[in-house]
PDB file of N, CA and C in Angstrom:
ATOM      1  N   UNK A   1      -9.487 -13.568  -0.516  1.00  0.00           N
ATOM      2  CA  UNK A   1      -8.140 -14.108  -0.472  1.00  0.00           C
ATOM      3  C   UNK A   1      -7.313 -13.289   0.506  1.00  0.00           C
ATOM      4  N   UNK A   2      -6.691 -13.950   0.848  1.00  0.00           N
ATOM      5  CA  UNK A   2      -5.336 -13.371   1.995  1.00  0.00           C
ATOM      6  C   UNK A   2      -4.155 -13.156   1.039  1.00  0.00           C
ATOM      7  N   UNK A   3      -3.860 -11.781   0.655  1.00  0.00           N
ATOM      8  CA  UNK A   3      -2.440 -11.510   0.560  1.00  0.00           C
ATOM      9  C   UNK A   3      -1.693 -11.054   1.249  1.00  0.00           C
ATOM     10  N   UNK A   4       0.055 -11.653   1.463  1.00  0.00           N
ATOM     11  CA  UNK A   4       0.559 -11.142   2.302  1.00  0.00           C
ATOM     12  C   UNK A   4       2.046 -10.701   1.740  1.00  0.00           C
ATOM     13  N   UNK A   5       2.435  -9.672   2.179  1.00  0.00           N
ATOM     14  CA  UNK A   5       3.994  -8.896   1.018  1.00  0.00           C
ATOM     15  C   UNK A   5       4.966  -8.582   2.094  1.00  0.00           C
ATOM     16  N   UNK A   6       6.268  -8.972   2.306  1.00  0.00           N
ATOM     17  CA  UNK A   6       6.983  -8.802   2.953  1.00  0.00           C
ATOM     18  C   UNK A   6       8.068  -7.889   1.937  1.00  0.00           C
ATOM     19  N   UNK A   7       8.543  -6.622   2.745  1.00  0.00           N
ATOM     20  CA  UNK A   7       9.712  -5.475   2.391  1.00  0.00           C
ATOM     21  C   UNK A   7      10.496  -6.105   3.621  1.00  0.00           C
ATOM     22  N   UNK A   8      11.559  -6.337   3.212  1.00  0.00           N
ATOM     23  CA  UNK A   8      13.120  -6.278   4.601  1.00  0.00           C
ATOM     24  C   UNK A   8      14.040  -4.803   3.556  1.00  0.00           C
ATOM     25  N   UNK A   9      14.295  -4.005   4.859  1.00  0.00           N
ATOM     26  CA  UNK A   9      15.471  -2.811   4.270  1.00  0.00           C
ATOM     27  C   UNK A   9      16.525  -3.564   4.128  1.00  0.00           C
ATOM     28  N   UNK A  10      17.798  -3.084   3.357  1.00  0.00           N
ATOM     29  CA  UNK A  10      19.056  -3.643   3.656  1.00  0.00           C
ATOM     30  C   UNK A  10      19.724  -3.152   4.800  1.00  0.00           C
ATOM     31  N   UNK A  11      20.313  -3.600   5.509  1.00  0.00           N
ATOM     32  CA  UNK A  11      21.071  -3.290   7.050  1.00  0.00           C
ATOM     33  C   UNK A  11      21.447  -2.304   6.797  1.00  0.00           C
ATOM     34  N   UNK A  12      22.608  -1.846   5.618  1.00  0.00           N
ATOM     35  CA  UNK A  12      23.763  -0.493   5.736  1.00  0.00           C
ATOM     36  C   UNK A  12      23.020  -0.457   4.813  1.00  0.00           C
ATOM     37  N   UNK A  13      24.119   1.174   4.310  1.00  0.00           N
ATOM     38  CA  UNK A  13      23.835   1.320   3.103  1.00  0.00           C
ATOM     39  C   UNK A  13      24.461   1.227   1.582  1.00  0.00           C
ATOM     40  N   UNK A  14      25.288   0.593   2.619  1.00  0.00           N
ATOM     41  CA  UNK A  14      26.213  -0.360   1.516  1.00  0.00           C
ATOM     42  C   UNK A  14      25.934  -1.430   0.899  1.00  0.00           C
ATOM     43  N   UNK A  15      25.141  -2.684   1.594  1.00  0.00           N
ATOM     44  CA  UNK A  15      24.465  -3.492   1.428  1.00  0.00           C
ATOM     45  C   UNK A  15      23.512  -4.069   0.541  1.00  0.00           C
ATOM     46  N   UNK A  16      23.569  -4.963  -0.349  1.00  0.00           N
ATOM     47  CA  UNK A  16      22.168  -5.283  -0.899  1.00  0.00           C
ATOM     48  C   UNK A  16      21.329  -6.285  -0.619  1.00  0.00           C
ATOM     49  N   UNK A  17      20.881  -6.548   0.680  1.00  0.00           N
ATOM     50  CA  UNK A  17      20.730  -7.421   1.700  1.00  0.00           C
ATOM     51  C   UNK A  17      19.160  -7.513   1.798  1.00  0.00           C
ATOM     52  N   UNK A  18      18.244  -6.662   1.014  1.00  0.00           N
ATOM     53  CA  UNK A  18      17.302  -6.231   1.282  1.00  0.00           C
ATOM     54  C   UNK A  18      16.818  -7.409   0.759  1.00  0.00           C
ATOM     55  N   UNK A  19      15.156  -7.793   1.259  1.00  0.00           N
ATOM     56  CA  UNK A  19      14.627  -8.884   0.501  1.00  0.00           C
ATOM     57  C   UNK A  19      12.579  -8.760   0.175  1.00  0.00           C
ATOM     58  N   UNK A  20      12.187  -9.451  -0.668  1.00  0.00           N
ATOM     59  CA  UNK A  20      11.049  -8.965  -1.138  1.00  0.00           C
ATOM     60  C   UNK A  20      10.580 -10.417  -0.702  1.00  0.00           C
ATOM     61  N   UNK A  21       9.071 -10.805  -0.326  1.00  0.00           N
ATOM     62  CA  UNK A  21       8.020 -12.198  -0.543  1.00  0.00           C
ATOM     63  C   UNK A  21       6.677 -11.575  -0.674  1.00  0.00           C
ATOM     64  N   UNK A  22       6.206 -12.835  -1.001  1.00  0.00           N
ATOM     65  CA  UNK A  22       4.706 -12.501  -1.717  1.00  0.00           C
ATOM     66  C   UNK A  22       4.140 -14.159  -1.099  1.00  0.00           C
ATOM     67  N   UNK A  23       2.802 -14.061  -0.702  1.00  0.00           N
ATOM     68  CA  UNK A  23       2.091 -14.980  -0.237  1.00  0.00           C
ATOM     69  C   UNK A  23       0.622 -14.656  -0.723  1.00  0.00           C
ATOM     70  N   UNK A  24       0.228 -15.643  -1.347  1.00  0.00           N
ATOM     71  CA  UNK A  24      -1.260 -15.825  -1.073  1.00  0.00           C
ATOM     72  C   UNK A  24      -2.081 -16.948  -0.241  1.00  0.00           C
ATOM     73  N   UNK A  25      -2.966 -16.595   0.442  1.00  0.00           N
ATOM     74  CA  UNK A  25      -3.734 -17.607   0.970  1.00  0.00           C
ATOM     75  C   UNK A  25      -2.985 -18.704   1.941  1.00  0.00           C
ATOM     76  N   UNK A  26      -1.457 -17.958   1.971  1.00  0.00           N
ATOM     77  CA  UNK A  26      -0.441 -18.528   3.257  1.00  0.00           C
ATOM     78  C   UNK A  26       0.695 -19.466   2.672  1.00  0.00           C
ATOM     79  N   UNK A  27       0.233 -19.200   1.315  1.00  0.00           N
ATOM     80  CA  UNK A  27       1.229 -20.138   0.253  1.00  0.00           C
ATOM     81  C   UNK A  27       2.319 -19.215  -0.268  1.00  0.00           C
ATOM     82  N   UNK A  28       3.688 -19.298  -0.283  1.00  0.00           N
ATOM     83  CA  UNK A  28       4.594 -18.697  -0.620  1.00  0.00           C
ATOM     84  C   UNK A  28       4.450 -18.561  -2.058  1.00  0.00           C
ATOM     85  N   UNK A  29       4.720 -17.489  -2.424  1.00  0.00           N
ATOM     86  CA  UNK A  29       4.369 -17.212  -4.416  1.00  0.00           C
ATOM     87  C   UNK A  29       5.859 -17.030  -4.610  1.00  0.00           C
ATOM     88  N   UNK A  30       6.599 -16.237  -3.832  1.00  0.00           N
ATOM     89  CA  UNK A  30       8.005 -15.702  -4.994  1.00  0.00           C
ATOM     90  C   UNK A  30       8.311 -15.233  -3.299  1.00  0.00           C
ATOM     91  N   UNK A  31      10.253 -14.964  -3.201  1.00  0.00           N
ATOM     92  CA  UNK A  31      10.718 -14.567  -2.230  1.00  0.00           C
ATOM     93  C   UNK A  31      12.042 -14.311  -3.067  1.00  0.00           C
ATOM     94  N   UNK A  32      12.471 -13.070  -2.617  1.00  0.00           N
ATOM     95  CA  UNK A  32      13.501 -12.499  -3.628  1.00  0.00           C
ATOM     96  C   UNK A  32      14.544 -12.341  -2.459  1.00  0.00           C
ATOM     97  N   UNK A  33      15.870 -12.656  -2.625  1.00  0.00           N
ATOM     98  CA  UNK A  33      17.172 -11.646  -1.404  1.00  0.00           C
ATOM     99  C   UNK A  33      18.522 -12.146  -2.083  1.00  0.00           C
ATOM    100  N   UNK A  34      19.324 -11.280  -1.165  1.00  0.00           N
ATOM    101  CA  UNK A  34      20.870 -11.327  -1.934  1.00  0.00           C
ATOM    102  C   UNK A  34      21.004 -13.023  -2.440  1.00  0.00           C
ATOM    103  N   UNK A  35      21.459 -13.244  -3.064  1.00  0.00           N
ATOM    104  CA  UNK A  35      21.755 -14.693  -3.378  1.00  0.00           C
ATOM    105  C   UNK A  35      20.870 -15.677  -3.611  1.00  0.00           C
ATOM    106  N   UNK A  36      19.559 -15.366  -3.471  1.00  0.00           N
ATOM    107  CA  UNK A  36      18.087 -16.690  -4.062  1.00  0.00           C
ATOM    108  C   UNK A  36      17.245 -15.391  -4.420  1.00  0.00           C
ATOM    109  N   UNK A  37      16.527 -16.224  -5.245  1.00  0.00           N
ATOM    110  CA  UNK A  37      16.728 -17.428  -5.801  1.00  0.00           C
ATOM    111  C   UNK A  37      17.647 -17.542  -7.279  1.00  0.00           C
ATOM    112  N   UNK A  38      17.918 -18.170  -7.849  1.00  0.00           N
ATOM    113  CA  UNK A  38      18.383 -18.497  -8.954  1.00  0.00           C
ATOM    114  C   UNK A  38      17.233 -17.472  -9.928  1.00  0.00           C
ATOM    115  N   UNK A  39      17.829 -16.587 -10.686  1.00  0.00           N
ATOM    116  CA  UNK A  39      17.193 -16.157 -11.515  1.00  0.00           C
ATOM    117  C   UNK A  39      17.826 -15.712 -12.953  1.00  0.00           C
ATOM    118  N   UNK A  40      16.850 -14.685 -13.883  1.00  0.00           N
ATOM    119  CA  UNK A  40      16.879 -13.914 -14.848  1.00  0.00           C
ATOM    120  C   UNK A  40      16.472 -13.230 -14.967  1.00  0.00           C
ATOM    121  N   UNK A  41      17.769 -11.770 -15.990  1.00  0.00           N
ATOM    122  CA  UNK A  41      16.607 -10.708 -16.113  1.00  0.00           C
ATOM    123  C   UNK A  41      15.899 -10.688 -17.471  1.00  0.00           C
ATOM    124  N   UNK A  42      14.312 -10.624 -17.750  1.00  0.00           N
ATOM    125  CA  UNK A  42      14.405 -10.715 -18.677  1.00  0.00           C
ATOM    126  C   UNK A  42      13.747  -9.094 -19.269  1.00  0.00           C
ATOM    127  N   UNK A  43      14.333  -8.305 -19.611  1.00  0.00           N
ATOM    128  CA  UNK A  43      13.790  -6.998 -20.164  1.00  0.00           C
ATOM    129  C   UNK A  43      13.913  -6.080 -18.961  1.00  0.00           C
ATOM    130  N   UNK A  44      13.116  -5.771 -18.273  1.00  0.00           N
ATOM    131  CA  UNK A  44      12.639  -4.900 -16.991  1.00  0.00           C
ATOM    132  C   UNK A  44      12.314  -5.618 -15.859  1.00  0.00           C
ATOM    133  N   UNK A  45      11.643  -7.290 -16.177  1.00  0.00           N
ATOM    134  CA  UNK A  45      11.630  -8.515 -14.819  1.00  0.00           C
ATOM    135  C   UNK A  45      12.831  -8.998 -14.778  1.00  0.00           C
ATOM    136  N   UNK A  46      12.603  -9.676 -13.037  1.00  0.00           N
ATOM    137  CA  UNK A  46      13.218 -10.615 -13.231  1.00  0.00           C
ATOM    138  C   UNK A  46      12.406 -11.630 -12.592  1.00  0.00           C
ATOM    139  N   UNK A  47      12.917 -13.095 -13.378  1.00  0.00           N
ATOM    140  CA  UNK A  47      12.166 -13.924 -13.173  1.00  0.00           C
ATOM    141  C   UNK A  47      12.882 -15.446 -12.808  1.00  0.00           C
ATOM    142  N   UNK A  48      12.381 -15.682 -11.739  1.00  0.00           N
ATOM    143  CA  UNK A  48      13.146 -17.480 -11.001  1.00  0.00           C
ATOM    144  C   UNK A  48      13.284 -18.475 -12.325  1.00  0.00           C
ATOM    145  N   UNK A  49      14.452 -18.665 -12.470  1.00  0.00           N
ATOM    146  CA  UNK A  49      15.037 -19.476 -13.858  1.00  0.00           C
ATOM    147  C   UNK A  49      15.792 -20.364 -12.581  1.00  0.00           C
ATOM    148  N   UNK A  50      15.668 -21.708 -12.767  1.00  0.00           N
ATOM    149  CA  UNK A  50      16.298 -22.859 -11.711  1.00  0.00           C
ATOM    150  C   UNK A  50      17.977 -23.009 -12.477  1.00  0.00           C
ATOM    151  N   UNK A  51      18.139 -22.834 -13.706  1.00  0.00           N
ATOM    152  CA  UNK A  51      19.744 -22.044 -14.585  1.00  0.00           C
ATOM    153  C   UNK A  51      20.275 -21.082 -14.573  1.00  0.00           C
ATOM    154  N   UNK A  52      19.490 -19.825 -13.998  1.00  0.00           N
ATOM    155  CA  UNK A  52      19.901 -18.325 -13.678  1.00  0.00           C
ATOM    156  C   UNK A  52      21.296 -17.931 -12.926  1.00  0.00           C
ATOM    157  N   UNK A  53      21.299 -17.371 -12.472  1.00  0.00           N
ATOM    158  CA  UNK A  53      22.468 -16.461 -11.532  1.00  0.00           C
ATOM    159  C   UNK A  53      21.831 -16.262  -9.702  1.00  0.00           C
ATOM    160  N   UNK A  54      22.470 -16.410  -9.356  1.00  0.00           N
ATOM    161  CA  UNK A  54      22.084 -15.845  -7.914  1.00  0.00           C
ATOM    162  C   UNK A  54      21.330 -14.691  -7.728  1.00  0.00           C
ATOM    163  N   UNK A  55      20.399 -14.333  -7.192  1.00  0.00           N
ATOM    164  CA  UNK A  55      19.457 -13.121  -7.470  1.00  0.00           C
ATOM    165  C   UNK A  55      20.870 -11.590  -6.330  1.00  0.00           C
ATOM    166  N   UNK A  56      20.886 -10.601  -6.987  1.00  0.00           N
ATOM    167  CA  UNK A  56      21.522  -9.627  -6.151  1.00  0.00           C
ATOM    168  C   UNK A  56      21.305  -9.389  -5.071  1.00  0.00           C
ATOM    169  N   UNK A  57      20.219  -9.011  -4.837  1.00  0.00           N
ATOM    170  CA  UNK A  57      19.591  -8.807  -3.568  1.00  0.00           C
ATOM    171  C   UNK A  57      18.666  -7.144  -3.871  1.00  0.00           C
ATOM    172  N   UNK A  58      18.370  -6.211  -2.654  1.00  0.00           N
ATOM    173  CA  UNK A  58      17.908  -5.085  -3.114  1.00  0.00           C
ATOM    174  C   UNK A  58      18.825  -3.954  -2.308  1.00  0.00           C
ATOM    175  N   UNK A  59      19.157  -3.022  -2.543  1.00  0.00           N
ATOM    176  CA  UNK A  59      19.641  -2.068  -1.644  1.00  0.00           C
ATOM    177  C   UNK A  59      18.559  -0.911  -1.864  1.00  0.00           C
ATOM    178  N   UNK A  60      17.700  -1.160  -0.770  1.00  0.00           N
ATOM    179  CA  UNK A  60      16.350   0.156  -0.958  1.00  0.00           C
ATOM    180  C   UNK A  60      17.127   1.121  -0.465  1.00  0.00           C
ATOM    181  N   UNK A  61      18.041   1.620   0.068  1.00  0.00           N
ATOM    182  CA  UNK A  61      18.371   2.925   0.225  1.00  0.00           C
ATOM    183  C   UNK A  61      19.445   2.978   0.905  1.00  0.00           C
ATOM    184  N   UNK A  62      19.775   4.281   0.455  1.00  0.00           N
ATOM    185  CA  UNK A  62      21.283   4.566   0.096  1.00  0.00           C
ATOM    186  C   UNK A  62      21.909   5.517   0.645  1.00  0.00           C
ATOM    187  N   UNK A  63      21.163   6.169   1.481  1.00  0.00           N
ATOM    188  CA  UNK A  63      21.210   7.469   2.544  1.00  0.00           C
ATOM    189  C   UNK A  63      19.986   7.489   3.600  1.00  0.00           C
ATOM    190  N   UNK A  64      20.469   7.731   4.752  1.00  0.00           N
ATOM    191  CA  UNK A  64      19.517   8.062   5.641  1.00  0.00           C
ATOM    192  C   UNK A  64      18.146   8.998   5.721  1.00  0.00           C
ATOM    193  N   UNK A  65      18.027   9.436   4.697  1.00  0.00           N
ATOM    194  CA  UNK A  65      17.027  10.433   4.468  1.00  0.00           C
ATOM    195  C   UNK A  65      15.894   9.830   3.327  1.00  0.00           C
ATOM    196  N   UNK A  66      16.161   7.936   3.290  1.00  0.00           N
ATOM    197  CA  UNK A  66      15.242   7.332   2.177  1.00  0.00           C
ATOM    198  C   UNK A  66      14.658   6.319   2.981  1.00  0.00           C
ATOM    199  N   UNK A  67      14.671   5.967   4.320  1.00  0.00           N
ATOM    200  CA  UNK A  67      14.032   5.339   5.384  1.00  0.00           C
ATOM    201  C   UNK A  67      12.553   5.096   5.152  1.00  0.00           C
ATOM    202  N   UNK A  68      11.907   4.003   4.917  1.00  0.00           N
ATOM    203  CA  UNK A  68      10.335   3.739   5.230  1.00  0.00           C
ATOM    204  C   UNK A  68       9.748   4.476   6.174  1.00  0.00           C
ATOM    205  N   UNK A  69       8.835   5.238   5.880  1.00  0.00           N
ATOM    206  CA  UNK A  69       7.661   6.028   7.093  1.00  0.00           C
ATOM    207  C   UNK A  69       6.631   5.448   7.279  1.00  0.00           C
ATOM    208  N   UNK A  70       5.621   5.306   5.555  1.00  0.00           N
ATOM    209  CA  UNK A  70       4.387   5.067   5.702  1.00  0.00           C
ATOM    210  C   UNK A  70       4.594   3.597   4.743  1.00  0.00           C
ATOM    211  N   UNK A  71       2.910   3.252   4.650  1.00  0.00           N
ATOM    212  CA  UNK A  71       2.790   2.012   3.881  1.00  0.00           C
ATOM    213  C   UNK A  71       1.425   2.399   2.898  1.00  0.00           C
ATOM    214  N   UNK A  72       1.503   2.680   1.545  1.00  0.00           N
ATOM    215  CA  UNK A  72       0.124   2.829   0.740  1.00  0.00           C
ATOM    216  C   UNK A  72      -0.716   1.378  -0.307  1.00  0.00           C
ATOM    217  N   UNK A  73      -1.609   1.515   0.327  1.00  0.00           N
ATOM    218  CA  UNK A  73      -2.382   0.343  -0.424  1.00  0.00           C
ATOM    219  C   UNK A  73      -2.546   1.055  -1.702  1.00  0.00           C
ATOM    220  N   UNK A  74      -2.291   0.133  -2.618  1.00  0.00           N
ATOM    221  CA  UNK A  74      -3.115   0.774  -4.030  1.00  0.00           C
ATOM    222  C   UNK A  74      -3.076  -0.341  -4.802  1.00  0.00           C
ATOM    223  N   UNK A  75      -4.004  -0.392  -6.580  1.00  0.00           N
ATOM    224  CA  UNK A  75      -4.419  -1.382  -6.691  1.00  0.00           C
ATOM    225  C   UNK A  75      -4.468  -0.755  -8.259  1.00  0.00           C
ATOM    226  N   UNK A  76      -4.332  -2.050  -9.451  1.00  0.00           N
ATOM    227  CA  UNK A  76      -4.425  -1.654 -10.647  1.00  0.00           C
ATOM    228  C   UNK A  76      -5.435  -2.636 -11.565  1.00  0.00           C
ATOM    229  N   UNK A  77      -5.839  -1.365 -12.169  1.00  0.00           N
ATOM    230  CA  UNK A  77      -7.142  -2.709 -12.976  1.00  0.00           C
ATOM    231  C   UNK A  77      -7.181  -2.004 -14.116  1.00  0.00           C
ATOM    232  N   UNK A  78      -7.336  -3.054 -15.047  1.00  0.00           N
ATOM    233  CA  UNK A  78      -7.749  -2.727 -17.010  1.00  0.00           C
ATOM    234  C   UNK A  78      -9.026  -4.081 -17.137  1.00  0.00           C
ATOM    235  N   UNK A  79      -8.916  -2.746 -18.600  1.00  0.00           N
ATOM    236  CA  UNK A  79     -10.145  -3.836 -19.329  1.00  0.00           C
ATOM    237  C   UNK A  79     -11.658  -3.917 -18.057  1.00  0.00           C
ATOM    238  N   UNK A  80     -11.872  -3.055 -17.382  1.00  0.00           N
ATOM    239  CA  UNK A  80     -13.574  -3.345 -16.554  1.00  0.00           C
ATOM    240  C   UNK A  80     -14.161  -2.501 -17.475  1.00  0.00           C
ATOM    241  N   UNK A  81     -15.509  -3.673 -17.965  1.00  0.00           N
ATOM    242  CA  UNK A  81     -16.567  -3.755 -18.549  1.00  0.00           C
ATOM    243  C   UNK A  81     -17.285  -2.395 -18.723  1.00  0.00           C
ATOM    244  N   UNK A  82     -17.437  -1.746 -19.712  1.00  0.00           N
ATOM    245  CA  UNK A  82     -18.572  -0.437 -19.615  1.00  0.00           C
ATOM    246  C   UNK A  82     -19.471  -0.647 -18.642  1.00  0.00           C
ATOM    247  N   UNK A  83     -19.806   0.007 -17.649  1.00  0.00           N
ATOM    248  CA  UNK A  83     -21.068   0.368 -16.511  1.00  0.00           C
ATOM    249  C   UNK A  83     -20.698  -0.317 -15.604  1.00  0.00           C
ATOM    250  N   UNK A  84     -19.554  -0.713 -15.369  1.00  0.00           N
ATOM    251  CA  UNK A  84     -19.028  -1.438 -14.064  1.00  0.00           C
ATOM    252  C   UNK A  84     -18.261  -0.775 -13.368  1.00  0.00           C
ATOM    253  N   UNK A  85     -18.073  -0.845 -12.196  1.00  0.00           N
ATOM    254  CA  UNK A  85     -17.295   0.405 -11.250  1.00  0.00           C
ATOM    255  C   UNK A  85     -16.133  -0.535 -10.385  1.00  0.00           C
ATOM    256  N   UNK A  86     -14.929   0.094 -10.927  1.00  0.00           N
ATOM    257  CA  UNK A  86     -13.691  -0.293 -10.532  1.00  0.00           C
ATOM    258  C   UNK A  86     -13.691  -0.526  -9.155  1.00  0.00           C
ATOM    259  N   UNK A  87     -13.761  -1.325  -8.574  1.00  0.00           N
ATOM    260  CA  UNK A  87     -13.575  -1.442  -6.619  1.00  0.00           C
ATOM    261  C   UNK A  87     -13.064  -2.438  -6.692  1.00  0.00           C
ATOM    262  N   UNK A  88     -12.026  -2.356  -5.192  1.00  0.00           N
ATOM    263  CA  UNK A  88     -11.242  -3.178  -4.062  1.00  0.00           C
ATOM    264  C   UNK A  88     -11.595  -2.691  -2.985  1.00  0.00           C
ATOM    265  N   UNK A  89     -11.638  -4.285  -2.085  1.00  0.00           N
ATOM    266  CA  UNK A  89     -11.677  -3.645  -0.663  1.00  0.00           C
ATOM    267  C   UNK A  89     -10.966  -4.481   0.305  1.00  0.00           C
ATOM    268  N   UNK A  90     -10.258  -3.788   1.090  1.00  0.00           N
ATOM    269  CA  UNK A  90      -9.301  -3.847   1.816  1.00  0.00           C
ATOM    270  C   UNK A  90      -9.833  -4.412   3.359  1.00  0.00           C
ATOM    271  N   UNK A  91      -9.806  -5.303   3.999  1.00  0.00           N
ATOM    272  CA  UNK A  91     -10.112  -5.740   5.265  1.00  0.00           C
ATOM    273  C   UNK A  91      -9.274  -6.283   6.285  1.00  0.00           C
ATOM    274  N   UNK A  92      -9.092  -5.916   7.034  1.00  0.00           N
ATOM    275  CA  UNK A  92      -8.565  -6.616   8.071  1.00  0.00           C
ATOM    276  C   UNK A  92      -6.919  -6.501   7.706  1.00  0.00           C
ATOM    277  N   UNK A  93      -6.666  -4.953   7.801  1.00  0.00           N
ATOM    278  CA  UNK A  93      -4.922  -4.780   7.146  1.00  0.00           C
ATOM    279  C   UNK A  93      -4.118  -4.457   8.304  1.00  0.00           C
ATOM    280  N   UNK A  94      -3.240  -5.632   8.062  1.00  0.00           N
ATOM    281  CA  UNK A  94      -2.553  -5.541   9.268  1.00  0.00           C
ATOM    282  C   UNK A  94      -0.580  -4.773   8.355  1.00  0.00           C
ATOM    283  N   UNK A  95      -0.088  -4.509   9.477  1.00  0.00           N
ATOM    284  CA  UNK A  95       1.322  -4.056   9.654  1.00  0.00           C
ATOM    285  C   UNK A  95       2.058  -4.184  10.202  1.00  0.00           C
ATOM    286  N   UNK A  96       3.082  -5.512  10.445  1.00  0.00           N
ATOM    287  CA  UNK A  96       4.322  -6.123  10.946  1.00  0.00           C
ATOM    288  C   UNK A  96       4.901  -6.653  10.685  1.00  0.00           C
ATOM    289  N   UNK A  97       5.832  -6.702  11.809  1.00  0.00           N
ATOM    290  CA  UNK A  97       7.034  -6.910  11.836  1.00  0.00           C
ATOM    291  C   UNK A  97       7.673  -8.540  11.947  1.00  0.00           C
ATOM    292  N   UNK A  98       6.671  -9.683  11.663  1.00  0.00           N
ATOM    293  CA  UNK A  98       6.450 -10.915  11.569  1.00  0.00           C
ATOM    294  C   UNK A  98       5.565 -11.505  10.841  1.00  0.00           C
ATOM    295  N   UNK A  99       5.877 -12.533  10.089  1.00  0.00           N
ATOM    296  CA  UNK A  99       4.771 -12.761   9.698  1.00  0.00           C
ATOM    297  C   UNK A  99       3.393 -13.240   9.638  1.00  0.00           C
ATOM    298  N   UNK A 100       2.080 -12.774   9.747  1.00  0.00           N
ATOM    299  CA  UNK A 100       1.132 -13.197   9.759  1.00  0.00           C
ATOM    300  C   UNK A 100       0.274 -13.922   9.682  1.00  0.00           C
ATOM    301  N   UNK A 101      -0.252 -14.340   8.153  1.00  0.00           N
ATOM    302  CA  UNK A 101      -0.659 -15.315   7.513  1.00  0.00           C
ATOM    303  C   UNK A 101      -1.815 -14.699   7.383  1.00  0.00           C
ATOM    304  N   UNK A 102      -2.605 -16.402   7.155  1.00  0.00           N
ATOM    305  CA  UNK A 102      -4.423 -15.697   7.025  1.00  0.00           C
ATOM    306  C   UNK A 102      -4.716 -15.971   8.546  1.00  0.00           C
ATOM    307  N   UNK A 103      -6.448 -14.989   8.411  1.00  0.00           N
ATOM    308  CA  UNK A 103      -7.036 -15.034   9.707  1.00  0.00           C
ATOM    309  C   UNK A 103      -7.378 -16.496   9.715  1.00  0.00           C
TER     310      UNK A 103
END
């Protein structure tokens, strides 16, 4: 499968302008930014309610000294089977500034 995750910073740092998407296989899953989608919080998520509130947006940072450098792959798994060995593998990882899609 092709996943693809878009981070936007917020402009200032005043701002909560910042925005989150998620794609699989070139299909849009969820896209988060100031004002969409319509959502809720429910506990610790939040989750696209078409009755919700305007989503805030994100303000990733708040001083110049919290700037993106790097990018880390990592990956979470439960419940694998006694004598089975936890693996992911990562191919063809790209990093930009547009979006991609699948190969």
């Amino acid at each position: 499968i092709c996943l693809g995750f878009k981070v936007k910073m917020n402009d200032t740092m005043d701002d909560s302008d910042g925005e989150q998407a998620f794609w699989i296989d070139g299909k849009k899953i969820q896209h988060f930014g100031k004002g969409f989608p319509k959502s809720h919080q429910d506990g610790g998520y939040v989750r696209e309610n078409t009755v919700g509130t305007d989503f805030g947006g994100f303000n990733r940072w708040t001083t110049q000294a919290l700037k993106s450098y790097f990018f880390w792959f990592n990956y979470y798994m439960i419940h694998v089977a006694e004598g089975n060995i936890e693996q992911i593998w990562f191919d063809y990882d790209v990093i930009s500034t547009d979006y991609v899609g699948p190969l």
